[in-house]
PDB file of N, CA and C in Angstrom:
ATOM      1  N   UNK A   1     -18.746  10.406  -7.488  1.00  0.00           N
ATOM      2  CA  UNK A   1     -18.899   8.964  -7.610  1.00  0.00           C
ATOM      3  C   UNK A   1     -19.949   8.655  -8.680  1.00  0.00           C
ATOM      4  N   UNK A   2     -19.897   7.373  -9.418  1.00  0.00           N
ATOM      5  CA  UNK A   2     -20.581   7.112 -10.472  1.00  0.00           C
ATOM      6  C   UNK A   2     -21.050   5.464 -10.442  1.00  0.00           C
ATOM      7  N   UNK A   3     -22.019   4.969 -10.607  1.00  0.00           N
ATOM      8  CA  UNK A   3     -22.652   3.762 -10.320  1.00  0.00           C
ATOM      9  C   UNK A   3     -21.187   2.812 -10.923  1.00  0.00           C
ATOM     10  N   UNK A   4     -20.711   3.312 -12.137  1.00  0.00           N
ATOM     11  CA  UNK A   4     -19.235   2.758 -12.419  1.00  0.00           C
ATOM     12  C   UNK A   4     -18.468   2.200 -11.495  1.00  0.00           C
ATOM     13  N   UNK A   5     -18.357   3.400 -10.403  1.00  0.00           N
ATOM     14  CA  UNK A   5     -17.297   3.465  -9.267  1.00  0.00           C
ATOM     15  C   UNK A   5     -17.636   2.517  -7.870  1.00  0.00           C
ATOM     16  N   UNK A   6     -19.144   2.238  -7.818  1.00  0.00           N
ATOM     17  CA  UNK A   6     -19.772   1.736  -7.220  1.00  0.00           C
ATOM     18  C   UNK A   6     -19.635   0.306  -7.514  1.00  0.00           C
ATOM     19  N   UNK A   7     -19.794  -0.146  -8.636  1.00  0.00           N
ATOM     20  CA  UNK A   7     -19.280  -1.412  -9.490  1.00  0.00           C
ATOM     21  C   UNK A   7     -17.944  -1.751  -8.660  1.00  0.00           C
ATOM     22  N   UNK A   8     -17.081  -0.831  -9.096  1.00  0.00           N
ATOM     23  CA  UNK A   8     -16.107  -1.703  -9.201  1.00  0.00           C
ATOM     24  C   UNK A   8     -15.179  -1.625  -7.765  1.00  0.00           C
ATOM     25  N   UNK A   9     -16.308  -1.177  -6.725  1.00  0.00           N
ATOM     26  CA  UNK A   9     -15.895  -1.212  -5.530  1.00  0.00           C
ATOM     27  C   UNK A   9     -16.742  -2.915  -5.333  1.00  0.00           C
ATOM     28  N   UNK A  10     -17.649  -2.889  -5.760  1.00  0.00           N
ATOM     29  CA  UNK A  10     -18.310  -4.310  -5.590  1.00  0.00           C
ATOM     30  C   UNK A  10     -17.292  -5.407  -5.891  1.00  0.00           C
ATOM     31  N   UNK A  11     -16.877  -5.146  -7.111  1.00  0.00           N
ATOM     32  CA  UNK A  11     -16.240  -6.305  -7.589  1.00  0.00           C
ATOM     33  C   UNK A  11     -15.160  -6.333  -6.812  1.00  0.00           C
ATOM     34  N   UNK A  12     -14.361  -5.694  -5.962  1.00  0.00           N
ATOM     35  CA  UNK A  12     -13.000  -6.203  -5.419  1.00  0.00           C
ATOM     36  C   UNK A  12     -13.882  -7.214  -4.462  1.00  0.00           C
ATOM     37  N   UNK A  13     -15.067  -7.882  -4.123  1.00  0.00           N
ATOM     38  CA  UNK A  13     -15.197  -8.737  -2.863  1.00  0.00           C
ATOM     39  C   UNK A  13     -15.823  -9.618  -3.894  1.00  0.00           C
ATOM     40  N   UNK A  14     -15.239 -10.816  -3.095  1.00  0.00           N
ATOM     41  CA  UNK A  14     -15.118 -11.752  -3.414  1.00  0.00           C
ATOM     42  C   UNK A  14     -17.144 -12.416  -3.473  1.00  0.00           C
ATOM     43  N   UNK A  15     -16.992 -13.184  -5.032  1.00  0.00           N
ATOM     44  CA  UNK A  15     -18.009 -14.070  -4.807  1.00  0.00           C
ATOM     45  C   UNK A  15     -19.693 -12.955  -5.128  1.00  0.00           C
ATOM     46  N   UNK A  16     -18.982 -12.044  -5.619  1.00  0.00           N
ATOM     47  CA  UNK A  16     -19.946 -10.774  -5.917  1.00  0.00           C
ATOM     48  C   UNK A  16     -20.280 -10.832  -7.525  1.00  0.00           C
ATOM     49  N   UNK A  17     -21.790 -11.024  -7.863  1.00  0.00           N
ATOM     50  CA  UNK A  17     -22.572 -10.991  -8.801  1.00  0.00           C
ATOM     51  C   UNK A  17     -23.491  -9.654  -9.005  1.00  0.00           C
ATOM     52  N   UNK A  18     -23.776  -9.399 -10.265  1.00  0.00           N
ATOM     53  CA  UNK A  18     -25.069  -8.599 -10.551  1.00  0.00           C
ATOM     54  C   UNK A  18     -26.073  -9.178 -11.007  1.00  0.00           C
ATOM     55  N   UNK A  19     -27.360  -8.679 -10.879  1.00  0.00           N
ATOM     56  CA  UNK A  19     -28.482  -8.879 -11.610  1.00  0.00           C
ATOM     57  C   UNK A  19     -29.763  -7.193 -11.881  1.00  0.00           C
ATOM     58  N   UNK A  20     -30.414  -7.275 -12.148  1.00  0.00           N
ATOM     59  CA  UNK A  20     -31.548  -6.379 -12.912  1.00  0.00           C
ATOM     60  C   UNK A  20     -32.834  -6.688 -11.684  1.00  0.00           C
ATOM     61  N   UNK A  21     -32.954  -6.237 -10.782  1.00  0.00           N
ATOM     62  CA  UNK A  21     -34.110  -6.460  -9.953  1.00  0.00           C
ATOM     63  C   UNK A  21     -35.379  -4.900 -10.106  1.00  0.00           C
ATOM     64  N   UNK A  22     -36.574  -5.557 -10.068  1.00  0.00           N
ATOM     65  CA  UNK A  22     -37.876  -4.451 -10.096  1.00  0.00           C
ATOM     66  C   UNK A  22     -37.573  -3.708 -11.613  1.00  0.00           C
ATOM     67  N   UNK A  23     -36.995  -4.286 -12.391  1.00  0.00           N
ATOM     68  CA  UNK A  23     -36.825  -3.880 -14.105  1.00  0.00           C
ATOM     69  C   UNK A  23     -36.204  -2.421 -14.165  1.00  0.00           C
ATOM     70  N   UNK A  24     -35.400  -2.090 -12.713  1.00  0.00           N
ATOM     71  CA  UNK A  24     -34.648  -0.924 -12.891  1.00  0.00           C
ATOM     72  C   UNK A  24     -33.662  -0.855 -12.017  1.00  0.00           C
ATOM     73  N   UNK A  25     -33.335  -1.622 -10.961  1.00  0.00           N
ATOM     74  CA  UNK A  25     -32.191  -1.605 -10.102  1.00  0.00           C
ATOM     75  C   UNK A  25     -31.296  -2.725 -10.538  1.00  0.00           C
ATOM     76  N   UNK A  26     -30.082  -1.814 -10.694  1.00  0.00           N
ATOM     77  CA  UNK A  26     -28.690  -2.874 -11.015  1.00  0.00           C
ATOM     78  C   UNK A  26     -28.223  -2.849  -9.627  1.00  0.00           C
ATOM     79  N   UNK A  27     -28.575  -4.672  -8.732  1.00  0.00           N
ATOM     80  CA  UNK A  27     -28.400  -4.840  -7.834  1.00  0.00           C
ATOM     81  C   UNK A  27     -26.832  -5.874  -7.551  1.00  0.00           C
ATOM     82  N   UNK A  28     -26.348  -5.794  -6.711  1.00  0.00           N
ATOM     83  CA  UNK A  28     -25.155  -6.542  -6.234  1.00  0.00           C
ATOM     84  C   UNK A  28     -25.281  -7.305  -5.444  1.00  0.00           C
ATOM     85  N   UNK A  29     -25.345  -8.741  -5.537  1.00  0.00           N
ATOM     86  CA  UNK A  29     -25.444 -10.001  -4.790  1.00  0.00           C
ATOM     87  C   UNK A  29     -24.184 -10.883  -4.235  1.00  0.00           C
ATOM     88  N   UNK A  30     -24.547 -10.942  -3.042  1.00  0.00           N
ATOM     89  CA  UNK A  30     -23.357 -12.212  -2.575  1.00  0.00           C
ATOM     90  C   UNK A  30     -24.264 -13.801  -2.247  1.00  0.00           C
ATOM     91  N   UNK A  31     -23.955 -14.526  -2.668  1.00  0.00           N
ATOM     92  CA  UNK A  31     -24.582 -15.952  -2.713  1.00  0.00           C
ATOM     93  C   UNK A  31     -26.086 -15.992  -3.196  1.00  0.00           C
ATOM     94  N   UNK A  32     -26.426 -15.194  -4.113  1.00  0.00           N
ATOM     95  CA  UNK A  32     -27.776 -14.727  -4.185  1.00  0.00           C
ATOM     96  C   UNK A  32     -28.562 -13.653  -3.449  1.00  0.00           C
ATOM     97  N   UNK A  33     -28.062 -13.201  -2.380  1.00  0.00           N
ATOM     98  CA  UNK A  33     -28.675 -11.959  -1.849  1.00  0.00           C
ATOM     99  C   UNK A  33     -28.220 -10.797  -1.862  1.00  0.00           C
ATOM    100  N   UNK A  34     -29.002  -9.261  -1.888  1.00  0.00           N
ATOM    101  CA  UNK A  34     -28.354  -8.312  -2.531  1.00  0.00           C
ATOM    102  C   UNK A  34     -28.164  -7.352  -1.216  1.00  0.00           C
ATOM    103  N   UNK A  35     -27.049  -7.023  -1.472  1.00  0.00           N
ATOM    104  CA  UNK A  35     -26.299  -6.158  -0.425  1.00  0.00           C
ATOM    105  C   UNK A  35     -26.374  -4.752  -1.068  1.00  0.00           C
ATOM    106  N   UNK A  36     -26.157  -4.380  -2.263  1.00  0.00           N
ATOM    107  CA  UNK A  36     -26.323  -3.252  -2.945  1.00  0.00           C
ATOM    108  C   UNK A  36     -27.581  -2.893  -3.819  1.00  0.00           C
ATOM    109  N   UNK A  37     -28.279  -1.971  -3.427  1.00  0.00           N
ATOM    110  CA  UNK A  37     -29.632  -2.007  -4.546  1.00  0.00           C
ATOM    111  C   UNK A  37     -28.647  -0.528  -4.698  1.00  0.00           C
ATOM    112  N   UNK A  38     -29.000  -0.279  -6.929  1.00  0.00           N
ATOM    113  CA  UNK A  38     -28.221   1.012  -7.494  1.00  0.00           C
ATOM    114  C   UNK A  38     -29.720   1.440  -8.161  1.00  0.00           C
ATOM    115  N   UNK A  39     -29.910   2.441  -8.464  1.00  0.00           N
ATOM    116  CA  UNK A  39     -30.567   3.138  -9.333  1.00  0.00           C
ATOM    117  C   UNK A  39     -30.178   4.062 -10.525  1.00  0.00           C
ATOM    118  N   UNK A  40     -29.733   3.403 -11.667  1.00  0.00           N
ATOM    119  CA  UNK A  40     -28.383   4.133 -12.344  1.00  0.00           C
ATOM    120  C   UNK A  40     -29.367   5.119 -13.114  1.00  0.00           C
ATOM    121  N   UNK A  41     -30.863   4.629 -13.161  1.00  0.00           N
ATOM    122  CA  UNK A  41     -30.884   5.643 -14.466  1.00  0.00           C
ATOM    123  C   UNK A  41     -32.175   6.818 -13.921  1.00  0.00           C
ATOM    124  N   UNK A  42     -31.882   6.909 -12.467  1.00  0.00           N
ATOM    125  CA  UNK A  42     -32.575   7.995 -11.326  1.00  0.00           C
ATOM    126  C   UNK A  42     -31.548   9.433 -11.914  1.00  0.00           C
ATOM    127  N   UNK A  43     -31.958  10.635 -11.594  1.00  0.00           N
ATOM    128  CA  UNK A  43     -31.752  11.879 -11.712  1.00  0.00           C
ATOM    129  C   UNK A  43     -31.451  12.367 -10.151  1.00  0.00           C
ATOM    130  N   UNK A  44     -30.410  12.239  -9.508  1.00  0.00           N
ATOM    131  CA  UNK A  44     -29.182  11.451  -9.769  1.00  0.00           C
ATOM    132  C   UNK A  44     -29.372  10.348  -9.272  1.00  0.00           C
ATOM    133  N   UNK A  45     -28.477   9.435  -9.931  1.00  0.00           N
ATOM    134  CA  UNK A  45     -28.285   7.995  -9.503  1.00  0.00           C
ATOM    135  C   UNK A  45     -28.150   8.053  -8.202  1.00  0.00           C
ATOM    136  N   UNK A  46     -28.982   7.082  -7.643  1.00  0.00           N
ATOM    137  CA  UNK A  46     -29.031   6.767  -6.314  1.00  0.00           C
ATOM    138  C   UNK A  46     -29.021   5.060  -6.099  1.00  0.00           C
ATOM    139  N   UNK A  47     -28.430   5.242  -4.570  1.00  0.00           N
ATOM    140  CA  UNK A  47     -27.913   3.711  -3.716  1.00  0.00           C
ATOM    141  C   UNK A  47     -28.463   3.414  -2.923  1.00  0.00           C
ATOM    142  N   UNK A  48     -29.029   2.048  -2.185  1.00  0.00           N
ATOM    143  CA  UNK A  48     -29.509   1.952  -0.730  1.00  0.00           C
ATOM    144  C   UNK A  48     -28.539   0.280  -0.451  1.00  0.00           C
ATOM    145  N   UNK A  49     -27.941   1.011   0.779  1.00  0.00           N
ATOM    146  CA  UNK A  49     -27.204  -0.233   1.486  1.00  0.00           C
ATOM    147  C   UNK A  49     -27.829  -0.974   2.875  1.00  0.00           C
ATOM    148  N   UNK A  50     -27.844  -1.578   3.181  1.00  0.00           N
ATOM    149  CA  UNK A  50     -27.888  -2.425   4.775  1.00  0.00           C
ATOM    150  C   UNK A  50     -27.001  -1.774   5.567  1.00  0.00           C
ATOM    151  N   UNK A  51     -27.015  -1.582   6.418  1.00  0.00           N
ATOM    152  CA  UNK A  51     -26.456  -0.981   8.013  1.00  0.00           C
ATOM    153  C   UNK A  51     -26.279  -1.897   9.138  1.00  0.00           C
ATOM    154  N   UNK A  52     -25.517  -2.161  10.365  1.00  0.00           N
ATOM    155  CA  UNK A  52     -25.950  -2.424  11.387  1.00  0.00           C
ATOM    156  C   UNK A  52     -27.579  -1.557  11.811  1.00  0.00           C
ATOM    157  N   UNK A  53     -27.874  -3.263  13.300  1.00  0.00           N
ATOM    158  CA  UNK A  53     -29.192  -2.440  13.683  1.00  0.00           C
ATOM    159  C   UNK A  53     -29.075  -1.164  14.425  1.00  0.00           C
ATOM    160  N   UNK A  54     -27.760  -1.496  15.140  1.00  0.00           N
ATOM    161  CA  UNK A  54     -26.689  -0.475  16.633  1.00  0.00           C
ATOM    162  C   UNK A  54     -27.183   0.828  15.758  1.00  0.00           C
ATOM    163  N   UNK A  55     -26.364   1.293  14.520  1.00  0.00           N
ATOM    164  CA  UNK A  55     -25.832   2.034  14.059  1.00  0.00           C
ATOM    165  C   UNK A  55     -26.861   2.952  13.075  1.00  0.00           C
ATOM    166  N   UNK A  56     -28.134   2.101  12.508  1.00  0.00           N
ATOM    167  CA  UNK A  56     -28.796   2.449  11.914  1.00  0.00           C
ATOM    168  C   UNK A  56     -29.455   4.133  11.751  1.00  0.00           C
ATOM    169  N   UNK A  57     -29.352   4.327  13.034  1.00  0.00           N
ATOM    170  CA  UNK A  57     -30.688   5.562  13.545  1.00  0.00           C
ATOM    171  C   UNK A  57     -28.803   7.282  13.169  1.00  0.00           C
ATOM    172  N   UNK A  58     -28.097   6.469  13.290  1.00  0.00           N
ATOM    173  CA  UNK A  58     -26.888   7.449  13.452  1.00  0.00           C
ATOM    174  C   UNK A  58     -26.797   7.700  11.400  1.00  0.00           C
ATOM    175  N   UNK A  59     -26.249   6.734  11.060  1.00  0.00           N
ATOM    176  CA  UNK A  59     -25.910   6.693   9.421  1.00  0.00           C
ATOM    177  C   UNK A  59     -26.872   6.962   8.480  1.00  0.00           C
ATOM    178  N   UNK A  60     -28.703   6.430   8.943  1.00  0.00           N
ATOM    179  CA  UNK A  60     -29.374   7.038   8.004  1.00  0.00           C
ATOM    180  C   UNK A  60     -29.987   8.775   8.370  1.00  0.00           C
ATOM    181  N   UNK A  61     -29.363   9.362   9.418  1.00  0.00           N
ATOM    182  CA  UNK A  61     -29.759  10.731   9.992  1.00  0.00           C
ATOM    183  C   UNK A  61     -28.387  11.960   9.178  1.00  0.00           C
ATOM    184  N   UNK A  62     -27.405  11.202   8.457  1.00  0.00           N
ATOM    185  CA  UNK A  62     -26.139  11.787   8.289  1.00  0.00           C
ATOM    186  C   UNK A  62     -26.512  12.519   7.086  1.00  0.00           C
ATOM    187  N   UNK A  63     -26.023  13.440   6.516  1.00  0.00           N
ATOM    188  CA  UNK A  63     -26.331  14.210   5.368  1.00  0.00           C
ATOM    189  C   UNK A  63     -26.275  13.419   4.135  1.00  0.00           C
ATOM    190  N   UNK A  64     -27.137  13.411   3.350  1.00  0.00           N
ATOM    191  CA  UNK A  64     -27.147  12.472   2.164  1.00  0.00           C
ATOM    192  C   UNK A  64     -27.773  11.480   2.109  1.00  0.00           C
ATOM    193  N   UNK A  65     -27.547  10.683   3.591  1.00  0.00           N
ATOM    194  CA  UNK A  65     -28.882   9.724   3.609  1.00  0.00           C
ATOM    195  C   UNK A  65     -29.761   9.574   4.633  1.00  0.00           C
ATOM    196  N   UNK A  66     -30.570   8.812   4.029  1.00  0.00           N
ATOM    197  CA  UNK A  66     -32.274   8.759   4.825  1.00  0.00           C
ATOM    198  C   UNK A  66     -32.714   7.084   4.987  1.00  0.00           C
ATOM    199  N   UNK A  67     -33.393   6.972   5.442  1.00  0.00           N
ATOM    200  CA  UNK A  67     -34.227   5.822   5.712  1.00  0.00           C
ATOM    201  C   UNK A  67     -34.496   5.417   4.363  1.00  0.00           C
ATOM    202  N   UNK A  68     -34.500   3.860   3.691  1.00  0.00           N
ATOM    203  CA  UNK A  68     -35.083   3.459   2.577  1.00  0.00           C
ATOM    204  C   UNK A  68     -36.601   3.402   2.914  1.00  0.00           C
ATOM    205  N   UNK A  69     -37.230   4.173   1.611  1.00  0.00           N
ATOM    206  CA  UNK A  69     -39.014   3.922   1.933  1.00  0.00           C
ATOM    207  C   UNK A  69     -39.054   2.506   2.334  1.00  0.00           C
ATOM    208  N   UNK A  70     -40.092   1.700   2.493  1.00  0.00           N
ATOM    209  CA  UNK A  70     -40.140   0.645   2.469  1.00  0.00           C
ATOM    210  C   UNK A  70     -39.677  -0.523   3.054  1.00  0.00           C
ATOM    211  N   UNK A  71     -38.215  -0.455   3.376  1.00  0.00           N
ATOM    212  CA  UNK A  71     -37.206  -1.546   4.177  1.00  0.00           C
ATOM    213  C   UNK A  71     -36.731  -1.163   5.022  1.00  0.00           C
ATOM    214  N   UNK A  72     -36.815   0.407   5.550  1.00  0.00           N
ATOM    215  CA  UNK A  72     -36.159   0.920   6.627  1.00  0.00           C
ATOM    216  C   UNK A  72     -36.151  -0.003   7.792  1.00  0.00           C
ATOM    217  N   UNK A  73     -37.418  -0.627   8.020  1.00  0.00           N
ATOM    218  CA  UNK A  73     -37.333  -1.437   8.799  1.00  0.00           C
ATOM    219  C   UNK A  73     -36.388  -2.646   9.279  1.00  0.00           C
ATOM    220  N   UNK A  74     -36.058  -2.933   7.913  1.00  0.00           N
ATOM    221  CA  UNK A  74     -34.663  -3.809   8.106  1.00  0.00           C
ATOM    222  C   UNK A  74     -33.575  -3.270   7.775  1.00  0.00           C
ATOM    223  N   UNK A  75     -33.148  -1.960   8.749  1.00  0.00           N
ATOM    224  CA  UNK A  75     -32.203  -1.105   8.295  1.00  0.00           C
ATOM    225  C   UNK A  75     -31.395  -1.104   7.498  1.00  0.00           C
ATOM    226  N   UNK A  76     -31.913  -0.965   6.255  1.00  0.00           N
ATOM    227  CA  UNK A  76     -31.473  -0.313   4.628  1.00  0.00           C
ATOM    228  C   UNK A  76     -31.573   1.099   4.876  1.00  0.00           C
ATOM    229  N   UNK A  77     -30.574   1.841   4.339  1.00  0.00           N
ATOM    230  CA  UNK A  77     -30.298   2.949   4.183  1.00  0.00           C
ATOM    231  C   UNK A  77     -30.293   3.749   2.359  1.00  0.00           C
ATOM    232  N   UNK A  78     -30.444   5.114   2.258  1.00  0.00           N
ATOM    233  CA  UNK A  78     -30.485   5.357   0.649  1.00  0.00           C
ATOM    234  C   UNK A  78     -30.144   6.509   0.679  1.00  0.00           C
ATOM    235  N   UNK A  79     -29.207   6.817  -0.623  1.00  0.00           N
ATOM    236  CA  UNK A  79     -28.309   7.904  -0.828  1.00  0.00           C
ATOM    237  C   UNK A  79     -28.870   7.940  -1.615  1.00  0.00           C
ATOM    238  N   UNK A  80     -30.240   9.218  -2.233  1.00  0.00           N
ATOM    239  CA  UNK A  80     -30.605   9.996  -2.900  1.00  0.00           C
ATOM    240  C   UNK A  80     -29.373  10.349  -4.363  1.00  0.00           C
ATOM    241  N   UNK A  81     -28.706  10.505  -3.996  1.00  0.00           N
ATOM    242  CA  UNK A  81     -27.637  11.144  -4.778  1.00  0.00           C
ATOM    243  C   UNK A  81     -26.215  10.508  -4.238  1.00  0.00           C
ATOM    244  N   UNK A  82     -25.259   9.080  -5.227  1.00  0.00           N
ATOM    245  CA  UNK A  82     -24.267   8.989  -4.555  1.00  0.00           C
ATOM    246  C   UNK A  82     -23.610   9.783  -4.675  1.00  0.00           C
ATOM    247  N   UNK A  83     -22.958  10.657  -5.441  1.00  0.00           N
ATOM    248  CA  UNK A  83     -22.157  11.586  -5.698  1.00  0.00           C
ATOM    249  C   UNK A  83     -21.630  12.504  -4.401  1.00  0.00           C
ATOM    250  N   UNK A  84     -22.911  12.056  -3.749  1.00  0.00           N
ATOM    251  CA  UNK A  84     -22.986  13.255  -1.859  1.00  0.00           C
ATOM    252  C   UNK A  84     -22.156  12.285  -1.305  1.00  0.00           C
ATOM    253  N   UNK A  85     -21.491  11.307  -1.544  1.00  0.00           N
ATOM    254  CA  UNK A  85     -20.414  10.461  -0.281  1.00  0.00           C
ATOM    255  C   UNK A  85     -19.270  10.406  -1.262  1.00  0.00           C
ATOM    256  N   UNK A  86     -17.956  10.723  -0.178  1.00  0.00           N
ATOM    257  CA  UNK A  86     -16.733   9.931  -1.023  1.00  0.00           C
ATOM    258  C   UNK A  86     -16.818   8.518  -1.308  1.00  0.00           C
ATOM    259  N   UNK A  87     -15.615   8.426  -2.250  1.00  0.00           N
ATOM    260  CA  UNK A  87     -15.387   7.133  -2.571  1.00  0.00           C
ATOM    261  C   UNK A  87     -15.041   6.676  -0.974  1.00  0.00           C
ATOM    262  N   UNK A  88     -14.294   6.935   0.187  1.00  0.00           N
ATOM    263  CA  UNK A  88     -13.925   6.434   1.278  1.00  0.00           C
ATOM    264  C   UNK A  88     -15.431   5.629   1.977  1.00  0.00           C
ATOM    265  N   UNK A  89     -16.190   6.861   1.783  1.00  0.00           N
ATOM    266  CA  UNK A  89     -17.594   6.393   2.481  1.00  0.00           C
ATOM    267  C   UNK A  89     -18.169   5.079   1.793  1.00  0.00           C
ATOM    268  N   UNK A  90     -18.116   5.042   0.596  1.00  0.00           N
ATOM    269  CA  UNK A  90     -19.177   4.479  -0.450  1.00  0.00           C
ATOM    270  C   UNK A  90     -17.888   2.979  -0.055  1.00  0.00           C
ATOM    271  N   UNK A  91     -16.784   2.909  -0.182  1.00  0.00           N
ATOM    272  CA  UNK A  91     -16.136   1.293   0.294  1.00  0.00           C
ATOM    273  C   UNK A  91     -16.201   1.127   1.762  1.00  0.00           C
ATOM    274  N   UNK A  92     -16.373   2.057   2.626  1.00  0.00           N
ATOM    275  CA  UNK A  92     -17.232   1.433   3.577  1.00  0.00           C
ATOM    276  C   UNK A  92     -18.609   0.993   4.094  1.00  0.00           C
ATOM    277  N   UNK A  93     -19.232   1.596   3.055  1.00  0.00           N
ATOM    278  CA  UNK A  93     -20.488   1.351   3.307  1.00  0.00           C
ATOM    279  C   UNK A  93     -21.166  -0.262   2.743  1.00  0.00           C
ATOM    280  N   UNK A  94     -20.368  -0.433   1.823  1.00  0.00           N
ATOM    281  CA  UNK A  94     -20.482  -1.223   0.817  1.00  0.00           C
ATOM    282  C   UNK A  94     -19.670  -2.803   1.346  1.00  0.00           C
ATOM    283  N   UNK A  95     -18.941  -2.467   1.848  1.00  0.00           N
ATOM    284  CA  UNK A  95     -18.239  -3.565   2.504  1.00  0.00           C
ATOM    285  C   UNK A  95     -19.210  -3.925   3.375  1.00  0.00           C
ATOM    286  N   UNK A  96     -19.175  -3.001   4.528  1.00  0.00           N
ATOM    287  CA  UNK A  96     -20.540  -3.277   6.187  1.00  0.00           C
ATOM    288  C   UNK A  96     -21.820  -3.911   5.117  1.00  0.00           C
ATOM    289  N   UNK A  97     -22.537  -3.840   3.950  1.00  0.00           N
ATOM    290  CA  UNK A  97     -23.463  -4.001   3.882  1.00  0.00           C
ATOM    291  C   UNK A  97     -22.691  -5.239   3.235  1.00  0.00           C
ATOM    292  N   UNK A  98     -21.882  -5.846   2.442  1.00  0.00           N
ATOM    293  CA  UNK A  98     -21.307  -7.033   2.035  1.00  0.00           C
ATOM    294  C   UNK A  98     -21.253  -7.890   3.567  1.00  0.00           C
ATOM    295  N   UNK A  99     -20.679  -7.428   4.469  1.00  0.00           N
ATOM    296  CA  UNK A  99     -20.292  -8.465   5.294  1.00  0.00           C
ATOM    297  C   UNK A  99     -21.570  -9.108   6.084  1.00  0.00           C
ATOM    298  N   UNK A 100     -22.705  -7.978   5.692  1.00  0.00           N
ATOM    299  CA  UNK A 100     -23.864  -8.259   6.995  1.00  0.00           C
ATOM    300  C   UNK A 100     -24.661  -9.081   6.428  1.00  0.00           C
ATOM    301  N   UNK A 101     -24.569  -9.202   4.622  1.00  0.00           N
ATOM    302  CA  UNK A 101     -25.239  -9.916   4.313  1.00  0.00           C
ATOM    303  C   UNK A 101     -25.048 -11.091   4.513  1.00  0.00           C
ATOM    304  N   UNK A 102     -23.353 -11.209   3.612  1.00  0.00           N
ATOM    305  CA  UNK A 102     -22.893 -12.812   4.087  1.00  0.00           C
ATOM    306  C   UNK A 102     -22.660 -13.161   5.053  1.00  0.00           C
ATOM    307  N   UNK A 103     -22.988 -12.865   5.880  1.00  0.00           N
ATOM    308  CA  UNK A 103     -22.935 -13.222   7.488  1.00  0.00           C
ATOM    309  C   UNK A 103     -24.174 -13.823   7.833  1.00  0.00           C
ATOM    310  N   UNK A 104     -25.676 -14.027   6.732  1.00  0.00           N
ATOM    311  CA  UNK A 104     -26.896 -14.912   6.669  1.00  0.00           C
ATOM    312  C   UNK A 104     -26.744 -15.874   5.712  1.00  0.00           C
ATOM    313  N   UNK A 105     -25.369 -15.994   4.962  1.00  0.00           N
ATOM    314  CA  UNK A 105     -25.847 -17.093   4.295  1.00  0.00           C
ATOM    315  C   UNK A 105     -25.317 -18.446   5.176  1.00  0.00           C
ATOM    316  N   UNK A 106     -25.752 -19.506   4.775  1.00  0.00           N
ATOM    317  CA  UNK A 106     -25.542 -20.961   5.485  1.00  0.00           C
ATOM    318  C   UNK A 106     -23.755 -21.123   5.181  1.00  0.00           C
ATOM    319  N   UNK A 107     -23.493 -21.577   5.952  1.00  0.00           N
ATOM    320  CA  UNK A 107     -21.998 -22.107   6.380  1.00  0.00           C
ATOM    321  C   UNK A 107     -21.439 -22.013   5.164  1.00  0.00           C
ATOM    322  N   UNK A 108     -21.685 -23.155   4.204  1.00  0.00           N
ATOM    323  CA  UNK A 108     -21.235 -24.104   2.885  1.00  0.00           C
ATOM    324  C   UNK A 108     -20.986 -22.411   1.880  1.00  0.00           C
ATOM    325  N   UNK A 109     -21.699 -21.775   1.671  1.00  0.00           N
ATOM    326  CA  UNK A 109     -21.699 -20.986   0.789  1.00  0.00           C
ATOM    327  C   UNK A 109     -20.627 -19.918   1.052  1.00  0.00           C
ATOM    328  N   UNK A 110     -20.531 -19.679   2.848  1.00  0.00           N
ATOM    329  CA  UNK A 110     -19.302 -18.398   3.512  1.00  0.00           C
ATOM    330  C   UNK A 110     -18.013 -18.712   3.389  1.00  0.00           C
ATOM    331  N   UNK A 111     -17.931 -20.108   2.943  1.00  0.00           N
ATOM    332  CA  UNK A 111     -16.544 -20.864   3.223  1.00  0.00           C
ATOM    333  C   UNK A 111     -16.315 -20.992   1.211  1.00  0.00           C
ATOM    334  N   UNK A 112     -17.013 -21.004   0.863  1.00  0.00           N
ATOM    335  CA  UNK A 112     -16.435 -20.391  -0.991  1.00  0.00           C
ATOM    336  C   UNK A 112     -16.564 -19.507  -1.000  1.00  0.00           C
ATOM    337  N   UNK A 113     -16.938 -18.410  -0.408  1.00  0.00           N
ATOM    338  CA  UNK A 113     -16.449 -17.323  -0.379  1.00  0.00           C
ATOM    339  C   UNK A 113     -14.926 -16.327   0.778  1.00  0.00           C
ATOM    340  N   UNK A 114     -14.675 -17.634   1.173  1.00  0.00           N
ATOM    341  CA  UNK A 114     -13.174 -17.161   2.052  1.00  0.00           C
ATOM    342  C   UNK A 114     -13.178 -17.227   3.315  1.00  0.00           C
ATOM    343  N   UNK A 115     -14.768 -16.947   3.848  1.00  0.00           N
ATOM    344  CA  UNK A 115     -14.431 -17.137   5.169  1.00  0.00           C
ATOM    345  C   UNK A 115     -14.128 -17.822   5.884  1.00  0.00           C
TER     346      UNK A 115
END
């Protein structure tokens, strides 16, 4: 997998933007908030997604990923290396962290985006 591949799993959902956050993460936003933080130009490129809270202690213990320094607390998860998950993993992961986000934004904004 390649931050490429990661892209353009983003882009099939709807209402999905990028921006440049901390002057090195190419992050993926839904209504302004980011569901995907990338690290493209890490040795290897690395990802950190959102999780359920249920699920958290299971998905960041799995091979490849760990607790995000810093946000673990709001169970973010980080793949050191995406290349360590299939593409199967990486559109599910990516979706669960799409849906959990937009699932905080206010009404008006979930409903231009489809829901």
């Amino acid at each position: 997998m390649t931050i490429e591949d990661l892209q353009n799993i983003c882009y099939q959902l709807p209402g999905v933007t990028q921006s440049i956050k901390l002057e090195v993460h190419l992050c993926f936003d839904v209504g302004g908030k980011t569901f995907l933080f990338t690290h493209p130009d890490a040795v290897p490129p690395s990802a950190s997604f959102k999780v359920p809270a249920e699920q958290f202690e299971e998905i960041a213990a799995r091979e490849g990923l760990e607790p995000q320094p810093y946000v673990a607390r709001y169970k973010w998860v980080l793949a050191r290396d995406i290349s360590k998950l299939t593409k199967k993993d990486w559109e599910h992961y990516i979706k669960q962290s799409y849906r959990i986000i937009a699932a905080t934004l206010p009404l008006k904004v979930r409903k231009g985006l489809g829901e």
